[in-house]
N, C-alpha and C. Protein backbone atom coordinates (compact mmCIF):
# COMPACT_ATOMS: atom_id res chain seq x y z
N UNK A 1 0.86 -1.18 0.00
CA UNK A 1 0.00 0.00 0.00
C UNK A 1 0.90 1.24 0.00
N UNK A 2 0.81 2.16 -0.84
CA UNK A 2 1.60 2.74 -0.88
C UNK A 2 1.32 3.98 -0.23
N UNK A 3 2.37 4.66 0.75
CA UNK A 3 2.76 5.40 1.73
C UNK A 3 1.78 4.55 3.35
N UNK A 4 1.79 3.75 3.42
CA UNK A 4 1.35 2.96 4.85
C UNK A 4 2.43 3.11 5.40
N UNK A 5 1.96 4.15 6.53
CA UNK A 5 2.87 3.91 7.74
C UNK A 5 2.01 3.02 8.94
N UNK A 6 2.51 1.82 9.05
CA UNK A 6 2.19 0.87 10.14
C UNK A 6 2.45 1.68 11.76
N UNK A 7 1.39 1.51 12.80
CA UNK A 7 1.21 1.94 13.75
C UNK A 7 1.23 0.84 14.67
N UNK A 8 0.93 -0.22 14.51
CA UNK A 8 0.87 -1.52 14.92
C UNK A 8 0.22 -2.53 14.62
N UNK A 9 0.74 -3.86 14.57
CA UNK A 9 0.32 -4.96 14.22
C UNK A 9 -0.84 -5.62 15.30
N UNK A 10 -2.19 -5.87 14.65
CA UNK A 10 -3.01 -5.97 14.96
C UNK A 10 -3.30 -7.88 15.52
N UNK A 11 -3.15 -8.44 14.73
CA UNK A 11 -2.63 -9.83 14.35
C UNK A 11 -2.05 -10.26 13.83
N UNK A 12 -1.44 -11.59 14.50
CA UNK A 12 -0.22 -11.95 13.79
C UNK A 12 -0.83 -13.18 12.93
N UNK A 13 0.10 -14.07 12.39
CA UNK A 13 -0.53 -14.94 11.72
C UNK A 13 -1.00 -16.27 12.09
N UNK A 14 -0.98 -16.03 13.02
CA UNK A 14 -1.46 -17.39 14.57
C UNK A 14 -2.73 -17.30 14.60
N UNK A 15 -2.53 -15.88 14.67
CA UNK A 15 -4.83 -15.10 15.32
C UNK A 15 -5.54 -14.80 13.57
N UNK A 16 -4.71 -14.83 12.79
CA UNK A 16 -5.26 -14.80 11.31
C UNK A 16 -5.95 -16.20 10.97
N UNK A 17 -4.84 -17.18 11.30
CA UNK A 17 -5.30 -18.65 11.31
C UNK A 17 -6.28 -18.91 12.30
N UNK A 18 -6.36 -18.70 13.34
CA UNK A 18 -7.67 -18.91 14.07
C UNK A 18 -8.99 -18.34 14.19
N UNK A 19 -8.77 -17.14 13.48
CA UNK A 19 -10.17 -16.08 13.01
C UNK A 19 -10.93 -17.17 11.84
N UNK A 20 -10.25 -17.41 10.93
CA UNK A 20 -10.23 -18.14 9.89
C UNK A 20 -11.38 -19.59 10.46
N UNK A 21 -9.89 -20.13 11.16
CA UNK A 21 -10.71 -21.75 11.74
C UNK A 21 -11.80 -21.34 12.24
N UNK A 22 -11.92 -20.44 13.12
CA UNK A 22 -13.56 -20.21 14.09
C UNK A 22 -14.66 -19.60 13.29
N UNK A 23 -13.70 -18.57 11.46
CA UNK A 23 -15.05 -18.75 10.80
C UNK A 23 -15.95 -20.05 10.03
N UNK A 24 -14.96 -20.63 10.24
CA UNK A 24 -15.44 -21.85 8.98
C UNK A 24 -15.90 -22.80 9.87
N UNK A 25 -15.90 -23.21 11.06
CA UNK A 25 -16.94 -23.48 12.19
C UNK A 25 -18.37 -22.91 12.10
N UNK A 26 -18.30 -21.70 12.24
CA UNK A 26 -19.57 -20.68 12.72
C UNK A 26 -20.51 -20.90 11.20
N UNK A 27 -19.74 -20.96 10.29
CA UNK A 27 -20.40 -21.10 8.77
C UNK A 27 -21.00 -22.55 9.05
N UNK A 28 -20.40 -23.82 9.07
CA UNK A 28 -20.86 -24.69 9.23
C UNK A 28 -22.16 -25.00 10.23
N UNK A 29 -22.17 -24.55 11.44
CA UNK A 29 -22.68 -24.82 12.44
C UNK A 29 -24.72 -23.77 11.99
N UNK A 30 -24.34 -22.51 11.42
CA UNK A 30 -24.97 -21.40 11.24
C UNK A 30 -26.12 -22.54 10.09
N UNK A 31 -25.18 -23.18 8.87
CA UNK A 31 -26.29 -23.69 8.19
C UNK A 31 -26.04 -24.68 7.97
N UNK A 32 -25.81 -25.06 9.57
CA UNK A 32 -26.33 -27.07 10.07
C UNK A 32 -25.98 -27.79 9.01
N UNK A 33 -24.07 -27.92 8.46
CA UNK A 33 -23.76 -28.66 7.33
C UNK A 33 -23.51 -27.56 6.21
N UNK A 34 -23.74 -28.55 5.18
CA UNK A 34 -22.79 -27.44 4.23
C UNK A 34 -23.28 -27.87 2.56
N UNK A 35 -24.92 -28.49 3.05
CA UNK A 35 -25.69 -28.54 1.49
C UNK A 35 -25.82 -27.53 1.69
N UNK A 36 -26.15 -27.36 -0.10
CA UNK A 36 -26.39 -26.37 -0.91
C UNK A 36 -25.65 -24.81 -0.49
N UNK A 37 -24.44 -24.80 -0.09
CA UNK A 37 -23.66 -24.09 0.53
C UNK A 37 -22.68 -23.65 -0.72
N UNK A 38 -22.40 -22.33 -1.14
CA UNK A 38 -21.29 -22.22 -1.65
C UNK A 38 -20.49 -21.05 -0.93
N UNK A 39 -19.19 -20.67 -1.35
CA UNK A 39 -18.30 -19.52 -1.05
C UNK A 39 -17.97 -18.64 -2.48
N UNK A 40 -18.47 -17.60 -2.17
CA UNK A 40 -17.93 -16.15 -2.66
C UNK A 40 -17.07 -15.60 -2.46
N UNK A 41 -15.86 -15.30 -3.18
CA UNK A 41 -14.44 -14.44 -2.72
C UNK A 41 -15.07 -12.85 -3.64
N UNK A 42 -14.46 -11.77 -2.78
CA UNK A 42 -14.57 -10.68 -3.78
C UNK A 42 -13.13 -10.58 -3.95
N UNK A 43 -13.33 -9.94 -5.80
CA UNK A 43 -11.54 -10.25 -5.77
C UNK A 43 -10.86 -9.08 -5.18
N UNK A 44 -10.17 -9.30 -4.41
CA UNK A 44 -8.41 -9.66 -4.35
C UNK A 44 -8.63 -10.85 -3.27
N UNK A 45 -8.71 -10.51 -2.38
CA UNK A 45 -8.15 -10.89 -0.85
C UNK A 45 -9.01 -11.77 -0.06
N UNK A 46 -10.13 -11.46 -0.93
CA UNK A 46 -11.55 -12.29 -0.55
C UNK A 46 -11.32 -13.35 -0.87
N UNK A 47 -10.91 -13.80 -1.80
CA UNK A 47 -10.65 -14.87 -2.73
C UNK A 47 -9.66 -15.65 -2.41
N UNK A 48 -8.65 -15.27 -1.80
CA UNK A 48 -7.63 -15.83 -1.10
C UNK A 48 -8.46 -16.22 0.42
N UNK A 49 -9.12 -15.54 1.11
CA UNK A 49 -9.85 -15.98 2.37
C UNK A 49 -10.98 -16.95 2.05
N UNK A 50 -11.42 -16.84 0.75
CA UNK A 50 -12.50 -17.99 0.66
C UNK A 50 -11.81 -19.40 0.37
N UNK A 51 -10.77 -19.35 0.00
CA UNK A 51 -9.91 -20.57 -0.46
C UNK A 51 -9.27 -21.19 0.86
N UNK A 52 -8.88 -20.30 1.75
CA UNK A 52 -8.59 -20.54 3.16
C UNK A 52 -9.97 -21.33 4.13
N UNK A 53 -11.22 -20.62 3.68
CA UNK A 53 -12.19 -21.46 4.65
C UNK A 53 -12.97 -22.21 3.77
N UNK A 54 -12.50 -22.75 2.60
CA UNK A 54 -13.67 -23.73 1.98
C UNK A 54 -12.33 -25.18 2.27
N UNK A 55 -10.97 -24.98 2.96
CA UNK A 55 -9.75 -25.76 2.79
C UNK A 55 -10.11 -26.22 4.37
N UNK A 56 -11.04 -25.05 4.81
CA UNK A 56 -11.10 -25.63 6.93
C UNK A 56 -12.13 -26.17 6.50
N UNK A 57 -13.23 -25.88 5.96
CA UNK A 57 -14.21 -26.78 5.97
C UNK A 57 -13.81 -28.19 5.59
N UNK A 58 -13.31 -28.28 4.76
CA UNK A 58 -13.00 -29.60 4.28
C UNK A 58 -12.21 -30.67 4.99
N UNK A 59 -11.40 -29.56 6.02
CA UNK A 59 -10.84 -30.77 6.90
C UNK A 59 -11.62 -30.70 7.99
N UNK A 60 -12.42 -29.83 8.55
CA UNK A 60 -13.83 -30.14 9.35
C UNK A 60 -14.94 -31.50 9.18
N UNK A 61 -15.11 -31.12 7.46
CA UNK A 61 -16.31 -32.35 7.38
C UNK A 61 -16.00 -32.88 6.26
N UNK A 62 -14.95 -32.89 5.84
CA UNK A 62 -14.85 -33.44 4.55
C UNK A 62 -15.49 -33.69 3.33
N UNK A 63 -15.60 -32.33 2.84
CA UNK A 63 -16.39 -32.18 2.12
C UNK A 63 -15.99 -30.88 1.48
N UNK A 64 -15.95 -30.93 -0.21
CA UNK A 64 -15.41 -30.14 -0.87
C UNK A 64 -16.62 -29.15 -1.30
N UNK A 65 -16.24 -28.06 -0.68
CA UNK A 65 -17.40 -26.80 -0.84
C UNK A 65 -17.22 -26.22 -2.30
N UNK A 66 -17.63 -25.69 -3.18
CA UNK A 66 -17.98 -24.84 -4.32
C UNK A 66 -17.83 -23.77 -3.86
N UNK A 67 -16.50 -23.37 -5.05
CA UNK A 67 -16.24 -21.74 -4.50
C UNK A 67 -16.29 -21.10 -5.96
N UNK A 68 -16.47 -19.63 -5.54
CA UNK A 68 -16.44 -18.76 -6.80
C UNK A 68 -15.90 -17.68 -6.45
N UNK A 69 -15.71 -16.60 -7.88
CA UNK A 69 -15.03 -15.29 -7.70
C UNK A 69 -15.97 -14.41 -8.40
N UNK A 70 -15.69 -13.37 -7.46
CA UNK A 70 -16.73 -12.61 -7.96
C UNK A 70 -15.64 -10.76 -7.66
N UNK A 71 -15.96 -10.58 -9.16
CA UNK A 71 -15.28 -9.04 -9.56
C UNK A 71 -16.03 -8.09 -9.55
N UNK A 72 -16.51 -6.95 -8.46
CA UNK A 72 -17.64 -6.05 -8.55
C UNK A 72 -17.06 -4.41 -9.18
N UNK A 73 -16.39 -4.15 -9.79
CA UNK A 73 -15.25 -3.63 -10.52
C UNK A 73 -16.89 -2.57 -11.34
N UNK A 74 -17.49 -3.05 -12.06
CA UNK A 74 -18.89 -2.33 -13.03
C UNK A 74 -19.56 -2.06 -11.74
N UNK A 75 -19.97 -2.79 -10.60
CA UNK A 75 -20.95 -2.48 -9.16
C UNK A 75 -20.68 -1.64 -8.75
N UNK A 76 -19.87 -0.82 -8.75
CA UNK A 76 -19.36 -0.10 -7.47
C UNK A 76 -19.98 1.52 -7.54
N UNK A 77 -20.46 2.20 -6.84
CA UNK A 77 -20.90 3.35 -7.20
C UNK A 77 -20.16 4.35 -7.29
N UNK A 78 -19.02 4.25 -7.36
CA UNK A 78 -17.86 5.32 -6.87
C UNK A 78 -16.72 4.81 -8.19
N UNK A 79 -17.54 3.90 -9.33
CA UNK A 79 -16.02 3.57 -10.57
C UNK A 79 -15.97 4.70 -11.69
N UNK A 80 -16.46 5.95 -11.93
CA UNK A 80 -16.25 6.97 -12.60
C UNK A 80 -15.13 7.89 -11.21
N UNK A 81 -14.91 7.62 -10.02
CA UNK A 81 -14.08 8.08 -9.42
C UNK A 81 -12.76 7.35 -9.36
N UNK A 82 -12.52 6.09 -9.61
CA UNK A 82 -11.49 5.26 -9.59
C UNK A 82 -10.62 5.19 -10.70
N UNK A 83 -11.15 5.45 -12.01
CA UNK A 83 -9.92 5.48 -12.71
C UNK A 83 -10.86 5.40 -14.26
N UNK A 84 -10.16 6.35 -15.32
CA UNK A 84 -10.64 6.26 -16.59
C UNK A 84 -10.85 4.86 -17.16
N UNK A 85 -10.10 3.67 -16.87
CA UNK A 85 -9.48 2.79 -17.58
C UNK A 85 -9.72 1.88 -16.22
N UNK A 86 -10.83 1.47 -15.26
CA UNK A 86 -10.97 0.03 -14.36
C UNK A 86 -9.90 -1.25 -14.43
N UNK A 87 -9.31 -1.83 -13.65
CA UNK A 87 -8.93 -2.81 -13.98
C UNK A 87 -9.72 -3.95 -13.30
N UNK A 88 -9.67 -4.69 -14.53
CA UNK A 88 -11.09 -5.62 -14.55
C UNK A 88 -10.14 -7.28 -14.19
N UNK A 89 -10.52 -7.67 -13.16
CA UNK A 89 -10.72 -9.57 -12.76
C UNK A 89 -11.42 -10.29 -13.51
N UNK A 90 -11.11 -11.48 -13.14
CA UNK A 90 -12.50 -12.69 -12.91
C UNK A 90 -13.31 -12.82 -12.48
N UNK A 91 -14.75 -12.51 -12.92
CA UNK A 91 -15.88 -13.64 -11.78
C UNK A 91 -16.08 -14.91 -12.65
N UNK A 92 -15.85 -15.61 -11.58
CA UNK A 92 -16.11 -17.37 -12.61
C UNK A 92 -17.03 -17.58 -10.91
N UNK A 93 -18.35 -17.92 -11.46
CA UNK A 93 -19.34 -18.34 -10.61
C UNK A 93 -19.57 -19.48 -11.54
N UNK A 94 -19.25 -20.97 -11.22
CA UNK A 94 -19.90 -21.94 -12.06
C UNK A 94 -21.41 -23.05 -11.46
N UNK A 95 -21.50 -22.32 -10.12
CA UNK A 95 -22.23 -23.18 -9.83
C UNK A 95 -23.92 -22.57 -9.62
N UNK A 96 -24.91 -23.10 -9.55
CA UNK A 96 -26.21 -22.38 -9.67
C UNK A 96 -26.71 -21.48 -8.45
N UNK A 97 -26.97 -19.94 -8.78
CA UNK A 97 -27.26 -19.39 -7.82
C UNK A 97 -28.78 -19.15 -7.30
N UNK A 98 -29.09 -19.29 -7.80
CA UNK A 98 -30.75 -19.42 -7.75
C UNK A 98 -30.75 -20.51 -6.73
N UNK A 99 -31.47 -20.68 -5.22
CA UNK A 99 -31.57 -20.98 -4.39
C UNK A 99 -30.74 -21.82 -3.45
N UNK A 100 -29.30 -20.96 -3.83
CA UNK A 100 -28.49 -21.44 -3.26
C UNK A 100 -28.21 -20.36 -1.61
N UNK A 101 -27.67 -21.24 -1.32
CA UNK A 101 -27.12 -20.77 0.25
C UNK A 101 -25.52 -19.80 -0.41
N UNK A 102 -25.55 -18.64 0.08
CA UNK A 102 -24.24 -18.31 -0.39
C UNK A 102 -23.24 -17.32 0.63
N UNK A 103 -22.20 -17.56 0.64
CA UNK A 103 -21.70 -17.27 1.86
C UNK A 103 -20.27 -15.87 1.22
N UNK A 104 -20.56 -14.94 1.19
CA UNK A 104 -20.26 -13.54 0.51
C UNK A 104 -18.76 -13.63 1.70
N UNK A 105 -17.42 -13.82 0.71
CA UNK A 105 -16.26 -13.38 2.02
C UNK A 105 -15.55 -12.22 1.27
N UNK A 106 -15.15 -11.67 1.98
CA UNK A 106 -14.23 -9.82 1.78
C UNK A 106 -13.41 -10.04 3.27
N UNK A 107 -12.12 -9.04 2.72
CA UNK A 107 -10.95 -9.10 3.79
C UNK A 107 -11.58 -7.84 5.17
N UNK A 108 -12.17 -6.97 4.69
CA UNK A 108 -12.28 -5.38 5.70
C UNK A 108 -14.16 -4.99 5.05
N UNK A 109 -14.48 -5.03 6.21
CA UNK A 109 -15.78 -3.99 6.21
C UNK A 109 -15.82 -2.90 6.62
N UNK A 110 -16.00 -1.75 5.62
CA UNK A 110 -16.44 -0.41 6.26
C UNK A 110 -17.20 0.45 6.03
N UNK A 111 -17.60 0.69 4.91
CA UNK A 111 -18.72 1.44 4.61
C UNK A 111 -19.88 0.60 4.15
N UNK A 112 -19.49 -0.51 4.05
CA UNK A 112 -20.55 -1.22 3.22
C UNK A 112 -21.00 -1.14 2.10
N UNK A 113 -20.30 -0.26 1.22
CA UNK A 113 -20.20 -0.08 -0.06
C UNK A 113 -19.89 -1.12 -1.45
N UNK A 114 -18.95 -1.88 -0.70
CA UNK A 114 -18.44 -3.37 -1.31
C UNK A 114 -19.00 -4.10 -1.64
N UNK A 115 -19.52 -4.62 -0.08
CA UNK A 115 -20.73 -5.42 0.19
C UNK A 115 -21.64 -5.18 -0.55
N UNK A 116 -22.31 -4.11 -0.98
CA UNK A 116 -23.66 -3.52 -1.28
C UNK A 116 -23.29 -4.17 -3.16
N UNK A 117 -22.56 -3.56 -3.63
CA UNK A 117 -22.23 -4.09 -5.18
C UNK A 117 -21.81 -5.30 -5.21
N UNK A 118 -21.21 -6.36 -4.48
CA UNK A 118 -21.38 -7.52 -4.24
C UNK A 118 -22.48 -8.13 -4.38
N UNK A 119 -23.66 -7.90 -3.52
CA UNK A 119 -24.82 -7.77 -3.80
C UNK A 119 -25.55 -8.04 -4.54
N UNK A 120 -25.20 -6.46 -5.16
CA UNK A 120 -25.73 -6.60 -6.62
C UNK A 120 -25.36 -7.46 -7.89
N UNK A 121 -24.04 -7.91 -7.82
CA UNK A 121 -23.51 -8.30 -9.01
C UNK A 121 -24.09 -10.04 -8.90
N UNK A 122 -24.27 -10.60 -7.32
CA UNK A 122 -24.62 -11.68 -7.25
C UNK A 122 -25.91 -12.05 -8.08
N UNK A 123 -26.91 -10.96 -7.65
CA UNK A 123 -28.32 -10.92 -7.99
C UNK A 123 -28.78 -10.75 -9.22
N UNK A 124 -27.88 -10.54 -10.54
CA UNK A 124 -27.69 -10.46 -11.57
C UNK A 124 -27.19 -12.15 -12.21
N UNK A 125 -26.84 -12.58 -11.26
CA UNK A 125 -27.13 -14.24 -11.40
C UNK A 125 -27.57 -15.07 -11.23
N UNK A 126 -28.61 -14.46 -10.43
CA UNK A 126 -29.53 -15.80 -9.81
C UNK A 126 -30.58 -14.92 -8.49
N UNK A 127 -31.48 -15.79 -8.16
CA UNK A 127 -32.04 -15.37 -6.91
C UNK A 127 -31.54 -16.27 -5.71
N UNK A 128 -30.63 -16.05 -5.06
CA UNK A 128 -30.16 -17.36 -3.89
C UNK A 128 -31.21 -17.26 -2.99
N UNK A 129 -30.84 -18.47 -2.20
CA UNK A 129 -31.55 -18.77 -0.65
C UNK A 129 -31.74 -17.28 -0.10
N UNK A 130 -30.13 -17.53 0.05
CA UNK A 130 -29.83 -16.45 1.37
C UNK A 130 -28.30 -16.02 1.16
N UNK A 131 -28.19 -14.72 1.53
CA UNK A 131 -26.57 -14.21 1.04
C UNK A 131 -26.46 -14.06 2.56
N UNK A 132 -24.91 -14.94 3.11
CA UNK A 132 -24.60 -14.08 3.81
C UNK A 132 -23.33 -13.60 4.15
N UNK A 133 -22.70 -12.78 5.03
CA UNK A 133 -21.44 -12.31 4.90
C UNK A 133 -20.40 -12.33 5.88
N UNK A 134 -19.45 -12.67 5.54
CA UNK A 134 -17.66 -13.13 6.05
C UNK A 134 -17.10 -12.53 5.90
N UNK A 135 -16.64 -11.83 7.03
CA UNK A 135 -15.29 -10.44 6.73
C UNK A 135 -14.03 -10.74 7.99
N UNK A 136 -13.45 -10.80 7.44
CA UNK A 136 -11.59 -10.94 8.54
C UNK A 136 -11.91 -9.72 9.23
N UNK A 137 -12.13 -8.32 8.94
CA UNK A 137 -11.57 -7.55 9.79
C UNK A 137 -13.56 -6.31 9.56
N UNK A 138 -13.74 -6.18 10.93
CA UNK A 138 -15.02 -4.69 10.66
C UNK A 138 -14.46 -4.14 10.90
N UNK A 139 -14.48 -3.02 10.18
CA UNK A 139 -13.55 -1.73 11.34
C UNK A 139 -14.74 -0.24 11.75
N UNK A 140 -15.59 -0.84 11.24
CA UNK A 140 -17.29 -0.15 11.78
C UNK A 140 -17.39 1.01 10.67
N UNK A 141 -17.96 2.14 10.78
CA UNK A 141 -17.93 3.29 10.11
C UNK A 141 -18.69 2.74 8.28
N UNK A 142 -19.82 2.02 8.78
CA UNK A 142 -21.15 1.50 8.00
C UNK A 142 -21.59 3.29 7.43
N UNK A 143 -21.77 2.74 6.23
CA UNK A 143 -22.61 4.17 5.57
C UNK A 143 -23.78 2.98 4.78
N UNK A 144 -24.35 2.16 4.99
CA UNK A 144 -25.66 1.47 4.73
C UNK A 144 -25.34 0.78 5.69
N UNK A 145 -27.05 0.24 5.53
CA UNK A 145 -27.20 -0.87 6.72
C UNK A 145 -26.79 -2.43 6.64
N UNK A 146 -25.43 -2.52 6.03
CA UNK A 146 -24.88 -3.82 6.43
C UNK A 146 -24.44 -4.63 7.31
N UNK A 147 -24.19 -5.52 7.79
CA UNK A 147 -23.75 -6.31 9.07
C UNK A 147 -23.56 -7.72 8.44
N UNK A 148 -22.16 -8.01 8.99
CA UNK A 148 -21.64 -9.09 8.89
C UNK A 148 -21.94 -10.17 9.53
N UNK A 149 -22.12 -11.15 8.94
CA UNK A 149 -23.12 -12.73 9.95
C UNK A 149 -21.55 -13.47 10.48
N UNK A 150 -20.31 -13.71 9.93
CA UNK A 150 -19.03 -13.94 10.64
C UNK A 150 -18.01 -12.68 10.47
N UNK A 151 -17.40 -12.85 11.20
CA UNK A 151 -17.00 -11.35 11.53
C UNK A 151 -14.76 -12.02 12.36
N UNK A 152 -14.21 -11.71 11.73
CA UNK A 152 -12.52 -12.58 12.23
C UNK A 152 -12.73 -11.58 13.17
N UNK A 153 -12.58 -10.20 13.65
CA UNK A 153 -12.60 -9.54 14.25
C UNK A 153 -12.88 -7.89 14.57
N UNK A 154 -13.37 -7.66 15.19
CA UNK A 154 -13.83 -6.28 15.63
C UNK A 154 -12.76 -5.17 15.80
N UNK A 155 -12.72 -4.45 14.93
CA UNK A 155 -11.23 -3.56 15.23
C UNK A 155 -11.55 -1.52 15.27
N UNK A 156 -12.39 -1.46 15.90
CA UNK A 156 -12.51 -0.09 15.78
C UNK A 156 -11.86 0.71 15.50
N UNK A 157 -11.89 1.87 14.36
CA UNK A 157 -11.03 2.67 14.04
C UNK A 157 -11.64 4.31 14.18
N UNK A 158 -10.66 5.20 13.64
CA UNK A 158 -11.18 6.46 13.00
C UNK A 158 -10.88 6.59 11.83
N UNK A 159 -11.79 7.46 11.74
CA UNK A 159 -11.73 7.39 10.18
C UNK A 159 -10.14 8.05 9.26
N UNK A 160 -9.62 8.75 9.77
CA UNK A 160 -8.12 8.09 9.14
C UNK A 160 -7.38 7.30 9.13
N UNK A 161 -7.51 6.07 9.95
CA UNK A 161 -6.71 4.92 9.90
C UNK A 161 -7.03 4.28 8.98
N UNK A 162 -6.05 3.28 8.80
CA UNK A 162 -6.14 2.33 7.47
C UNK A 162 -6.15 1.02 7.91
N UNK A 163 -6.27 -0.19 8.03
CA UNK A 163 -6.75 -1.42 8.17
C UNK A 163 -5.73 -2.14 6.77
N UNK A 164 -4.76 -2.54 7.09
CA UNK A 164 -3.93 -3.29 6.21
C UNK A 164 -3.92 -4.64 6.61
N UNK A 165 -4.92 -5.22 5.68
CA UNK A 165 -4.12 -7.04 5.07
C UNK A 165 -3.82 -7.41 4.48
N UNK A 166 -2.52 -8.29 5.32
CA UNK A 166 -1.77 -8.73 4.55
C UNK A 166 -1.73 -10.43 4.36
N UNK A 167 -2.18 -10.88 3.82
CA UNK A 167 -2.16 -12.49 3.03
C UNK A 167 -0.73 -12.94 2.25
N UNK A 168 -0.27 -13.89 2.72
CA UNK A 168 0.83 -14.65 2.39
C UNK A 168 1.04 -14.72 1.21
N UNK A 169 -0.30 -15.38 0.33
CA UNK A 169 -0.56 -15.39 -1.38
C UNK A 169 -0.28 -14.25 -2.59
N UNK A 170 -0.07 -13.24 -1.43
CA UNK A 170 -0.37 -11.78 -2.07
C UNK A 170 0.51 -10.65 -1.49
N UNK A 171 1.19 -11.19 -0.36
CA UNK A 171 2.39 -10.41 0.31
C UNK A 171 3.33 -10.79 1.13
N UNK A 172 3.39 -11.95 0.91
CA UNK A 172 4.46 -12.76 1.67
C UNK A 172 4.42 -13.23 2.52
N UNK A 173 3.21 -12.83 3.90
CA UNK A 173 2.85 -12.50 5.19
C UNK A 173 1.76 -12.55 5.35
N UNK A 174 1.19 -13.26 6.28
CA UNK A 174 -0.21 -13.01 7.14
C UNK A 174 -0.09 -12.17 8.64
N UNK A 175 -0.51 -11.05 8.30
CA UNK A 175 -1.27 -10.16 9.66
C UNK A 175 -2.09 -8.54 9.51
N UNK A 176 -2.38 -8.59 10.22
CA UNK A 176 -3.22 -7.61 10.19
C UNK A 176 -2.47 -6.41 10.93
N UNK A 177 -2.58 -4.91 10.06
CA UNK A 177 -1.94 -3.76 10.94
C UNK A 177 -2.95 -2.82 10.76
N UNK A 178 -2.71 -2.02 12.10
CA UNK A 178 -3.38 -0.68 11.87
C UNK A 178 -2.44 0.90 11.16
N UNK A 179 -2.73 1.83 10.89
CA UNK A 179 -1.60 2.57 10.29
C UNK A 179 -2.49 3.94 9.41
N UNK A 180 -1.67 4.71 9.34
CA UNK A 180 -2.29 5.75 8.32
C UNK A 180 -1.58 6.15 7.13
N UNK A 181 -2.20 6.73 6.11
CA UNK A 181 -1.34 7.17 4.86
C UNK A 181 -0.47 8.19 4.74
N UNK A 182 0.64 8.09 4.82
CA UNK A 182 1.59 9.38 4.92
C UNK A 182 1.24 10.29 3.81
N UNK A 183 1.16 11.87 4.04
CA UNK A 183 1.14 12.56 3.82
C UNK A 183 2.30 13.55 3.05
């Protein structure tokens, strides 16, 4: 991230791994098994965390969950502010969404803005069961009414701090820091 000055490390990669294990419990337990169950990564980091708890589930119950990616890149209400030229991912959703159970994971919740075009981009494929949502880190400061059904941890901020994760797949390292953008 460029100009992050780290303030302190929030979790290390011990409490990353166990946020993780205790979500993919709470998922299981929440819808009693794991029919008609799939996982949603939003891309970047999501996607790396959904691959992390569809890998606990499996050594939980053995049983290989259906995962997908999902790029909300066109969703977002704020992409005429992000850049002339978007850079566009993958969504590869191969499995049927129309009354499926679906379990929405993202690395940081905060405005709910994400979430919200997530959402949308799902619902453009199907009508599911039920969406619900998996986030590693809230750091609160909701501008809609979203709420996370697993939640790695509660990290209150202000609104200039920054919430940096970091995933092994994608930075060498698993942990979580708090920090602001140098100026």
């Amino acid at each position: 991230m460029k100009n992050f000055v780290s303030k302190r490390q929030l979790m290390d990669s011990a409490a990353v791994s166990r946020a993780i294990t205790r979500m993919a419990f709470e998922i299981i337990e929440k819808n009693k098994g794991t029919e008609g169950l799939y996982l949603v990564g939003v891309q970047r980091r999501g996607v790396i965390l959904a691959k992390r708890i569809a890998e606990k589930i499996r050594e939980i119950e053995g049983v290989e969950i259906e995962m997908g990616v999902l790029d909300i890149t066109f969703y977002r209400d704020d992409l005429s502010m992000l850049s002339e030229h978007p850079t566009l991912s993958d969504t590869n959703i191969s499995f049927p969404v129309t009354d499926s159970k679906i379990v929405l994971i993202d690395d940081v919740l905060y405005t709910g803005r994400t979430v919200r075009a997530a959402i949308d981009a799902i619902m453009e494929l199907g009508r599911p069961k039920n969406i619900q949502l998996a986030i590693l880190i809230d750091r609160g400061h909701r501008e809609l009414p979203i709420r996370a059904d697993y939640v790695g941890k509660n990290i209150p901020t202000s609104a200039d701090e920054i919430i940096s994760v970091n995933l092994t797949e994608m930075d060498g390292k698993d942990n979580i820091e708090i920090g602001v953008i140098e100026k």
